[in-house]
C-alpha atoms as a PDB file:
ATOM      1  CA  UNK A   1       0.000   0.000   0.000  1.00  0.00           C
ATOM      2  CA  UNK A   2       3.513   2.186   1.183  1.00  0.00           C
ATOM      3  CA  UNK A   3       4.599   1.966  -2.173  1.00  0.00           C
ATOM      4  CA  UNK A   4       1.253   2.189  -4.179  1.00  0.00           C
ATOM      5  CA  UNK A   5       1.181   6.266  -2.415  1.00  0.00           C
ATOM      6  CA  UNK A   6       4.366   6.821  -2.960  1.00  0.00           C
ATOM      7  CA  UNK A   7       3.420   5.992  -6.820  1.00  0.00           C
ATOM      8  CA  UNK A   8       0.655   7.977  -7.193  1.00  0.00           C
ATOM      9  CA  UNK A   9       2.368  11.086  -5.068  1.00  0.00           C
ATOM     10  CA  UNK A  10       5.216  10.750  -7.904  1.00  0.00           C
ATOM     11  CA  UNK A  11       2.803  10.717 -10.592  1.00  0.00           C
ATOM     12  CA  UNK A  12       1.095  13.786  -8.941  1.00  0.00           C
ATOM     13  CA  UNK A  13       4.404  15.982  -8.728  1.00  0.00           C
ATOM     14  CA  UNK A  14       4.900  15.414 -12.722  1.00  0.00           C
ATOM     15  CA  UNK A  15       2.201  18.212 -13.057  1.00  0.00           C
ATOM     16  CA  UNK A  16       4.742  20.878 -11.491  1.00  0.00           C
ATOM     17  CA  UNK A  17       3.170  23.743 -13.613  1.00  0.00           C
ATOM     18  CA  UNK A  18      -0.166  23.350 -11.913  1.00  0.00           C
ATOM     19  CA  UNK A  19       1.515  22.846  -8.375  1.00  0.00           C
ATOM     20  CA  UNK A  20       3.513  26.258  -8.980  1.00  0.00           C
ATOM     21  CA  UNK A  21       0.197  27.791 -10.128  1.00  0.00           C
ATOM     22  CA  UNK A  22      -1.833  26.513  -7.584  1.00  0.00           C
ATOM     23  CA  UNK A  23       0.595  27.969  -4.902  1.00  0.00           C
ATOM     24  CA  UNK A  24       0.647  31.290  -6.840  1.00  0.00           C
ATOM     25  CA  UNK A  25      -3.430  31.558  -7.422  1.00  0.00           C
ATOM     26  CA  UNK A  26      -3.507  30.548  -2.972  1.00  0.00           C
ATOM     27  CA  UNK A  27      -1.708  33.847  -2.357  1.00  0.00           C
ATOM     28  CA  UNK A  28      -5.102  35.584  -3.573  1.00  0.00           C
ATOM     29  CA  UNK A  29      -6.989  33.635  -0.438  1.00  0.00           C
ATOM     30  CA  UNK A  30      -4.612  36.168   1.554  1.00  0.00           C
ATOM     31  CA  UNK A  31      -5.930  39.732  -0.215  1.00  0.00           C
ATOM     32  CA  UNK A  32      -9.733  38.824  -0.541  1.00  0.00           C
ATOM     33  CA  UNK A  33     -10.959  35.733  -2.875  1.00  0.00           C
ATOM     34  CA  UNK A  34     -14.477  34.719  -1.532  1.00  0.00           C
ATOM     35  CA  UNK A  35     -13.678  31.919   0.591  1.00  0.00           C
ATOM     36  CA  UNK A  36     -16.344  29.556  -0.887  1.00  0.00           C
ATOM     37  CA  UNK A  37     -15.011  29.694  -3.976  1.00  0.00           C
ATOM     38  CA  UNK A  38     -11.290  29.095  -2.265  1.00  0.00           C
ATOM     39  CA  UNK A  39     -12.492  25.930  -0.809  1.00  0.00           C
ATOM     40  CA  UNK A  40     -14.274  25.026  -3.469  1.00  0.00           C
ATOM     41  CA  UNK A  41     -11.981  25.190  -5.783  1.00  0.00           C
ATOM     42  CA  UNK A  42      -9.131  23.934  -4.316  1.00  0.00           C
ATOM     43  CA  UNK A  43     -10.899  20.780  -2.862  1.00  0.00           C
ATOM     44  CA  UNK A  44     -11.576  20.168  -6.359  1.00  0.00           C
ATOM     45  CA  UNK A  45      -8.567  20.572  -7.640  1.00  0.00           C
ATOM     46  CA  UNK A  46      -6.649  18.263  -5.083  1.00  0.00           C
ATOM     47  CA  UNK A  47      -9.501  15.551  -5.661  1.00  0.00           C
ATOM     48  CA  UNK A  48      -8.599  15.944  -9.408  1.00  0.00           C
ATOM     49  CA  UNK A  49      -4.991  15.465  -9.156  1.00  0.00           C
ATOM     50  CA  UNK A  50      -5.606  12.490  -7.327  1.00  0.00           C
ATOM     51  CA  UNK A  51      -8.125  11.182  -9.998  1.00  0.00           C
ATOM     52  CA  UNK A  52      -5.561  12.038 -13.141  1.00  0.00           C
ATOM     53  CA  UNK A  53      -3.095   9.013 -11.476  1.00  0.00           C
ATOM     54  CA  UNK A  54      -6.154   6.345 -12.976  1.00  0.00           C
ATOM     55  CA  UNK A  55      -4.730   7.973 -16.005  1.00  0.00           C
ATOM     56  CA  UNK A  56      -1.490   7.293 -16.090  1.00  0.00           C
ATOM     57  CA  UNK A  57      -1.739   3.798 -14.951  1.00  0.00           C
ATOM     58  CA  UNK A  58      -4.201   3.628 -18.117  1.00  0.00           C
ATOM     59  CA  UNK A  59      -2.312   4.651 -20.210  1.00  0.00           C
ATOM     60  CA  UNK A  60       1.127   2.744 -19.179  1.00  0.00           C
ATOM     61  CA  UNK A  61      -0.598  -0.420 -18.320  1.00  0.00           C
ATOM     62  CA  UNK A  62       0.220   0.224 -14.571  1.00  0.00           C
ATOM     63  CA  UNK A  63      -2.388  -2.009 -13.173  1.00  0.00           C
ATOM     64  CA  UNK A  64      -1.209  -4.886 -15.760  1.00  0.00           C
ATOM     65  CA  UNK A  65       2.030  -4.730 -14.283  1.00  0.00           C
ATOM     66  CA  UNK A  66       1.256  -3.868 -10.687  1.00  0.00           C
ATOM     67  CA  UNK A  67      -1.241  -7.134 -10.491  1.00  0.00           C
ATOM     68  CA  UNK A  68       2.303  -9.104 -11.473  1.00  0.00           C
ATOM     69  CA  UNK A  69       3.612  -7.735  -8.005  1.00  0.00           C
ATOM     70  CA  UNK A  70       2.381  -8.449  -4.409  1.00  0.00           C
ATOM     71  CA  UNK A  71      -0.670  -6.025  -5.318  1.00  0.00           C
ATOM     72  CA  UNK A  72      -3.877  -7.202  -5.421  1.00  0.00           C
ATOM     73  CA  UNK A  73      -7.061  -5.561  -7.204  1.00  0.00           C
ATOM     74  CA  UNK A  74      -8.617  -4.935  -3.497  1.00  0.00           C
ATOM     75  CA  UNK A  75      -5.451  -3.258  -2.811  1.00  0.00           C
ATOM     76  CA  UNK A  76      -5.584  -0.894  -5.516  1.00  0.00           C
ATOM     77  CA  UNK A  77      -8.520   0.047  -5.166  1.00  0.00           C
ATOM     78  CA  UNK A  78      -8.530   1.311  -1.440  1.00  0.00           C
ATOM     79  CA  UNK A  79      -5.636   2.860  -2.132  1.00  0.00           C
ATOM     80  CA  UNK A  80      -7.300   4.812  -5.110  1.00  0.00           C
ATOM     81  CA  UNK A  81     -10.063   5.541  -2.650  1.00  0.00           C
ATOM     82  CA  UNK A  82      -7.403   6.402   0.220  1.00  0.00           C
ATOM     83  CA  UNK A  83      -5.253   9.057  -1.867  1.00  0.00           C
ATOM     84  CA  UNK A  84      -7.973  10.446  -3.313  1.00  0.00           C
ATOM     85  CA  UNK A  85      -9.749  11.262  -0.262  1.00  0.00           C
ATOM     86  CA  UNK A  86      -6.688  12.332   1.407  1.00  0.00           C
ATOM     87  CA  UNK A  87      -5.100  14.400  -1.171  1.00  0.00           C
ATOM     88  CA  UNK A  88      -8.861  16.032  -1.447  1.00  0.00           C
ATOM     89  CA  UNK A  89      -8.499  16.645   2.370  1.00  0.00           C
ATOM     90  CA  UNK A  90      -5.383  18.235   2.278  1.00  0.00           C
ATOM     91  CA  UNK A  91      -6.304  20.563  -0.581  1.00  0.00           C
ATOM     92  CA  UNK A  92      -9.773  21.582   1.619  1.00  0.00           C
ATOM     93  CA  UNK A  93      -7.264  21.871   4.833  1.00  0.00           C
ATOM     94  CA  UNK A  94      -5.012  24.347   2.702  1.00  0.00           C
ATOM     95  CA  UNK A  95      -7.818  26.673   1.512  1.00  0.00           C
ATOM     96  CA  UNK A  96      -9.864  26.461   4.861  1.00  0.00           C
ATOM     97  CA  UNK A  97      -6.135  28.077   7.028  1.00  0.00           C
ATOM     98  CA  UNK A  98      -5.731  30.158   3.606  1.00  0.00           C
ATOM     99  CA  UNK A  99      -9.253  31.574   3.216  1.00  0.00           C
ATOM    100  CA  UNK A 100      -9.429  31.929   7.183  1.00  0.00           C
ATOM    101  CA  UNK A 101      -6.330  33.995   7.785  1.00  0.00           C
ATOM    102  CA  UNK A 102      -7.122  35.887   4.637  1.00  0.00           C
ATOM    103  CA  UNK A 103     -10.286  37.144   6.006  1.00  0.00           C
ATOM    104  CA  UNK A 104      -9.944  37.290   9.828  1.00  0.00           C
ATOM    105  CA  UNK A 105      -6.063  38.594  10.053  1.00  0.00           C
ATOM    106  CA  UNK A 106      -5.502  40.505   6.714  1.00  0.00           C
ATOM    107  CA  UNK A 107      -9.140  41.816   5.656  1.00  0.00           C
ATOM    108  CA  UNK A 108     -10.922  41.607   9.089  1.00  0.00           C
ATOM    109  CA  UNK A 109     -13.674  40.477   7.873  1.00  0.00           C
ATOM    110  CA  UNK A 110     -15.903  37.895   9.969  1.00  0.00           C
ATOM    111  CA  UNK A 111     -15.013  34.163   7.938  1.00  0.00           C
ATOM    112  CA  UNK A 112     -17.720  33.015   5.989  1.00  0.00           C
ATOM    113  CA  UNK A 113     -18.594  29.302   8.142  1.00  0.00           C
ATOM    114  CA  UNK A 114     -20.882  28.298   5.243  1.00  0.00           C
ATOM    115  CA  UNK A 115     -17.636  27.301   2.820  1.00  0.00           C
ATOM    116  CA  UNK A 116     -16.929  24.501   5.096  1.00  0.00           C
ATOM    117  CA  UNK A 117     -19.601  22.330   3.899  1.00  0.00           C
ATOM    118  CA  UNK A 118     -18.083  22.427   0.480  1.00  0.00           C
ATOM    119  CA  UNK A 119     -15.523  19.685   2.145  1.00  0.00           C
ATOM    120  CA  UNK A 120     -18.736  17.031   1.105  1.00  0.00           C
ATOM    121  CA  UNK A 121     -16.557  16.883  -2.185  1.00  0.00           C
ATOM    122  CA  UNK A 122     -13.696  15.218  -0.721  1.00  0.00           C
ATOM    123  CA  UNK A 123     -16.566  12.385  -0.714  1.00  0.00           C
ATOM    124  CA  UNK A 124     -18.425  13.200  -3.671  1.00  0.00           C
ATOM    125  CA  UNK A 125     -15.366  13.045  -6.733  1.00  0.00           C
ATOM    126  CA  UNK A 126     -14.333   9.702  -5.812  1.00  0.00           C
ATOM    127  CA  UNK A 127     -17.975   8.329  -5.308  1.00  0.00           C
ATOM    128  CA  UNK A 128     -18.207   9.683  -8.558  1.00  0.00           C
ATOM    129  CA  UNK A 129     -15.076   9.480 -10.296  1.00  0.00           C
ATOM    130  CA  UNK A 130     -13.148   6.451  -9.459  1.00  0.00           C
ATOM    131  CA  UNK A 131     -15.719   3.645 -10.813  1.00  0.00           C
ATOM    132  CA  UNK A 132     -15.991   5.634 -13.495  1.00  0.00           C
ATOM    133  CA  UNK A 133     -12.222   5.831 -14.501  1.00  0.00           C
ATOM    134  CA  UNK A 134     -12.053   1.939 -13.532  1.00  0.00           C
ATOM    135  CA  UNK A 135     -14.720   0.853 -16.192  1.00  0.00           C
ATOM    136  CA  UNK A 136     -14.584   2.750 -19.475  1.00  0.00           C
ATOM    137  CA  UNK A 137     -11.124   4.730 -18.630  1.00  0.00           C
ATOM    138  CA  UNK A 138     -10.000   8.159 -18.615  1.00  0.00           C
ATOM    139  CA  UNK A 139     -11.328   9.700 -22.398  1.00  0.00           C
ATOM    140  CA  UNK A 140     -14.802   7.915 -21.872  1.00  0.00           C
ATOM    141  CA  UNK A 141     -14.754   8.704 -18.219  1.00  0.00           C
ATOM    142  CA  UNK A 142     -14.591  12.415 -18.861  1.00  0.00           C
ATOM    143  CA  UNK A 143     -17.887  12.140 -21.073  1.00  0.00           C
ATOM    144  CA  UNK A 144     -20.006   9.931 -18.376  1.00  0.00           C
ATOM    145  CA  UNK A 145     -19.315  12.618 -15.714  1.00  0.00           C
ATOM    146  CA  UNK A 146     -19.749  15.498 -17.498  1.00  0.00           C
ATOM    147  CA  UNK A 147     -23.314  13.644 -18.005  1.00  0.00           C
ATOM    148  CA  UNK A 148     -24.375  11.964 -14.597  1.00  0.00           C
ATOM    149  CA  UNK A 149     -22.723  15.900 -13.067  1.00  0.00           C
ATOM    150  CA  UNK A 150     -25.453  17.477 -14.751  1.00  0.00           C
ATOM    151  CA  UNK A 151     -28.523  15.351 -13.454  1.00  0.00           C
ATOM    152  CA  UNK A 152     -27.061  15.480 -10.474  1.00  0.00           C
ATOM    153  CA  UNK A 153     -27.093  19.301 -10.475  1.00  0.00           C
ATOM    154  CA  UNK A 154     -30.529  18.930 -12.132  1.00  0.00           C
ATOM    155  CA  UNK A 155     -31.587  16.905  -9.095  1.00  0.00           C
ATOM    156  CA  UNK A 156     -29.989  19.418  -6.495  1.00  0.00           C
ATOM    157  CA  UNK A 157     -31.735  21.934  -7.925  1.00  0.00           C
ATOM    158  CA  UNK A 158     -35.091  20.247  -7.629  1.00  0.00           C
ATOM    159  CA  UNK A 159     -34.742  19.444  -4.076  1.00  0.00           C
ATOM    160  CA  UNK A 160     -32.679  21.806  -2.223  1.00  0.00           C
ATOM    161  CA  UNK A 161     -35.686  24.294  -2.252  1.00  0.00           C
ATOM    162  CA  UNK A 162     -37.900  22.116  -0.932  1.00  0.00           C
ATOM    163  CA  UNK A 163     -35.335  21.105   2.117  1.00  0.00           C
ATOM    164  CA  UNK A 164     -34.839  24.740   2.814  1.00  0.00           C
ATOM    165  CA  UNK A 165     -38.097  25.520   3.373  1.00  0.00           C
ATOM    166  CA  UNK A 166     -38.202  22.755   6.022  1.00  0.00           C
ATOM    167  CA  UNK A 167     -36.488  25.071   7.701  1.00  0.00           C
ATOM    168  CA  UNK A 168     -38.289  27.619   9.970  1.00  0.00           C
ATOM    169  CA  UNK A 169     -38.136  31.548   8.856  1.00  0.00           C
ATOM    170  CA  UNK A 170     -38.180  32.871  11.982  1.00  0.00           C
ATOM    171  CA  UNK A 171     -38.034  36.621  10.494  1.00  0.00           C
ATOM    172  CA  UNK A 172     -38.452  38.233   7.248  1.00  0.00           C
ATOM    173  CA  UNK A 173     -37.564  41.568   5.717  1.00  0.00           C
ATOM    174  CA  UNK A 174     -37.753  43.458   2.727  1.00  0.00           C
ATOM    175  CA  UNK A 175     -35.536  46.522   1.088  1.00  0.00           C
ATOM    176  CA  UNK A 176     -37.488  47.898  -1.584  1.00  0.00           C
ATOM    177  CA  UNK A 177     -34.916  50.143  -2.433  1.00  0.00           C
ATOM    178  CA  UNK A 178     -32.407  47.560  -3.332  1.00  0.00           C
ATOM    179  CA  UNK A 179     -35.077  44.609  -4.143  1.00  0.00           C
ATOM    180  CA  UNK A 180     -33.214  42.536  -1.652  1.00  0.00           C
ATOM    181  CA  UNK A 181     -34.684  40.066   0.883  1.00  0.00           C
ATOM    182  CA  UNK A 182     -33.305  38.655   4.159  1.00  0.00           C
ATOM    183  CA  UNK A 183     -33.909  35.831   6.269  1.00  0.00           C
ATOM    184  CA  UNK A 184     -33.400  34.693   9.429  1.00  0.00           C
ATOM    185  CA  UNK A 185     -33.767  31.053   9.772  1.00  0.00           C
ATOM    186  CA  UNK A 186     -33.765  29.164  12.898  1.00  0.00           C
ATOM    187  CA  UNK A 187     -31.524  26.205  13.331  1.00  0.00           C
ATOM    188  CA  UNK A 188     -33.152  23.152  14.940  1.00  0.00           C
ATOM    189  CA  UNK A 189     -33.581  20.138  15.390  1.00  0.00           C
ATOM    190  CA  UNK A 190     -35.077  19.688  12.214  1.00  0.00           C
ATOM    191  CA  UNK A 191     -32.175  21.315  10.362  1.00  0.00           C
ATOM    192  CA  UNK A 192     -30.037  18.669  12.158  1.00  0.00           C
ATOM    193  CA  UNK A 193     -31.771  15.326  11.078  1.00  0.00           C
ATOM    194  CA  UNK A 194     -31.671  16.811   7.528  1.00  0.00           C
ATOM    195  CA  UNK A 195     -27.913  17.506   7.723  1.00  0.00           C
ATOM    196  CA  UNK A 196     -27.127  13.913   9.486  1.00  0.00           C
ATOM    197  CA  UNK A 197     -29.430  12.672   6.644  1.00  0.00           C
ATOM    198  CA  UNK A 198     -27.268  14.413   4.036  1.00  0.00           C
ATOM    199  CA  UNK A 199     -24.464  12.760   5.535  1.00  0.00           C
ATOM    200  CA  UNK A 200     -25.529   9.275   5.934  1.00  0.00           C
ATOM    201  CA  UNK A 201     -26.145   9.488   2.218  1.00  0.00           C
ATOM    202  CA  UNK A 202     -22.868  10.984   1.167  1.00  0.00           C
ATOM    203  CA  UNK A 203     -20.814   8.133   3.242  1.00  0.00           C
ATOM    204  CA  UNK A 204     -23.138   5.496   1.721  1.00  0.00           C
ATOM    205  CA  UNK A 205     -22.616   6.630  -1.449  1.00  0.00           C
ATOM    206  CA  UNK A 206     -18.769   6.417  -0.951  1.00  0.00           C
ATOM    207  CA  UNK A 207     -19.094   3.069   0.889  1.00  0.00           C
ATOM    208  CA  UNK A 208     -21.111   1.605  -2.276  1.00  0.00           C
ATOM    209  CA  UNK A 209     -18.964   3.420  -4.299  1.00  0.00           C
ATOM    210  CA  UNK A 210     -15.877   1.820  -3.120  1.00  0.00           C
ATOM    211  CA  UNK A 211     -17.551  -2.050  -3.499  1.00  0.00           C
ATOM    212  CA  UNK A 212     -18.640  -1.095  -7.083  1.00  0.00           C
ATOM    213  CA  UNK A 213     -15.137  -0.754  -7.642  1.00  0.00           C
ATOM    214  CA  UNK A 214     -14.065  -3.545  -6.743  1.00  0.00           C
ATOM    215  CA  UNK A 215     -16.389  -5.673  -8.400  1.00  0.00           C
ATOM    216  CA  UNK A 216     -15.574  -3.630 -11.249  1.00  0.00           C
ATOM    217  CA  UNK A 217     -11.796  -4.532 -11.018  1.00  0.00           C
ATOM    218  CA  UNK A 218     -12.314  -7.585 -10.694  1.00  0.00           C
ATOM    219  CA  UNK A 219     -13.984  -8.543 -13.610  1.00  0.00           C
ATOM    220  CA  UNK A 220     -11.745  -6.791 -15.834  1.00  0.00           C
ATOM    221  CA  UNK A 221      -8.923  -8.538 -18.178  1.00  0.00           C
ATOM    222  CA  UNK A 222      -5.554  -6.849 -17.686  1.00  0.00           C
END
């Protein structure tokens, strides 16, 4: 497993460019970037380096060769799921300190606490992702995505509205001068059974994820 990480963190460094641009873009987190779209973006970005190493070992018939070697197919494919996750972790980490001291040392600005449930993707692109890349590769894998991404921003879209007004408005008001509205919305317990619901769903996504994966693997003809 060691030496499957160490692999992948190898194949990862190749992309030095991005790495130097990615530290150069971070320095913006310091002078006022909205810190959703820091962590957002970032998180995605790690999760996406991590996900580019199923290329490579397409492309160079890693997994033919690795399979030769003490490694089985359950073996790669935690540690797919492992560095993924992790490397997605670290990137959120990075851009929750960046965005943070950005805002509450440099700008003074109060830290927007909302941006920290954007870490859901560090779950989300290898539920996605990873089976994905397994079965029909990296070129195909791209397409598929692209495709189940959009119904399942379709589907957000349908039902977030619906869960937010579960919520209770405990106050409403109006600017007619500026056409903006504000509300106030009290968090209880019902806004915590939806969240742990959320949740529950995310990690059995990932869980299901990880076994269709497998199965996946398996079946396949190196």
């Amino acid at each position: 497993m060691k030496g499957l990480i160490i692999k992948d963190l190898k194949l990862v460094f190749k992309n030095k460019v991005l790495i130097v641009l990615m530290a150069l873009f971070s320095l913006l987190g310091f002078v006022g970037m909205d810190s959703s779209f820091m962590v957002g973006y970032f998180t995605l970005f790690f999760t996406g380096l991590a996900i580019s190493t199923c290329g490579y070992d397409e492309r160079n018939n890693t997994v033919a060769y690795l399979l030769t070697m003490p490694v089985s197919r359950m073996d790669y494919v935690i540690e797919k799921y492992l560095f993924t996750t992790g490397l997605g972790f670290i990137g959120y980490a990075l851009s929750v300190a960046i965005s943070f001291i950005g805002c509450h040392f440099i700008q003074g600005d109060p830290y927007d606490i909302t941006s920290l449930s954007l870490g859901v993707f560090i779950f989300l692109i290898p539920t996605l992702m990873i089976p994905i890349n397994i079965k029909f590769g990296t070129t195909k894998g791209r397409l598929i995505t692209l495709a189940i991404s959009g119904i399942i921003a379709f589907i957000i879209g349908v039902l977030v509205p619906p869960l937010l007004m579960m919520s209770s408005v405990t106050e409403l008001t109006f600017d007619e001068e500026y056409a903006i509205t504000e509300y106030v919305v009290e968090v209880g317990l019902r806004t915590y059974l939806i969240a742990a619901g959320v949740l529950l769903t995310i990690v059995g996504a990932y869980v299901a994820s990880f076994f269709i994966s497998l199965n996946i693997i398996k079946k396949k003809n190196y």
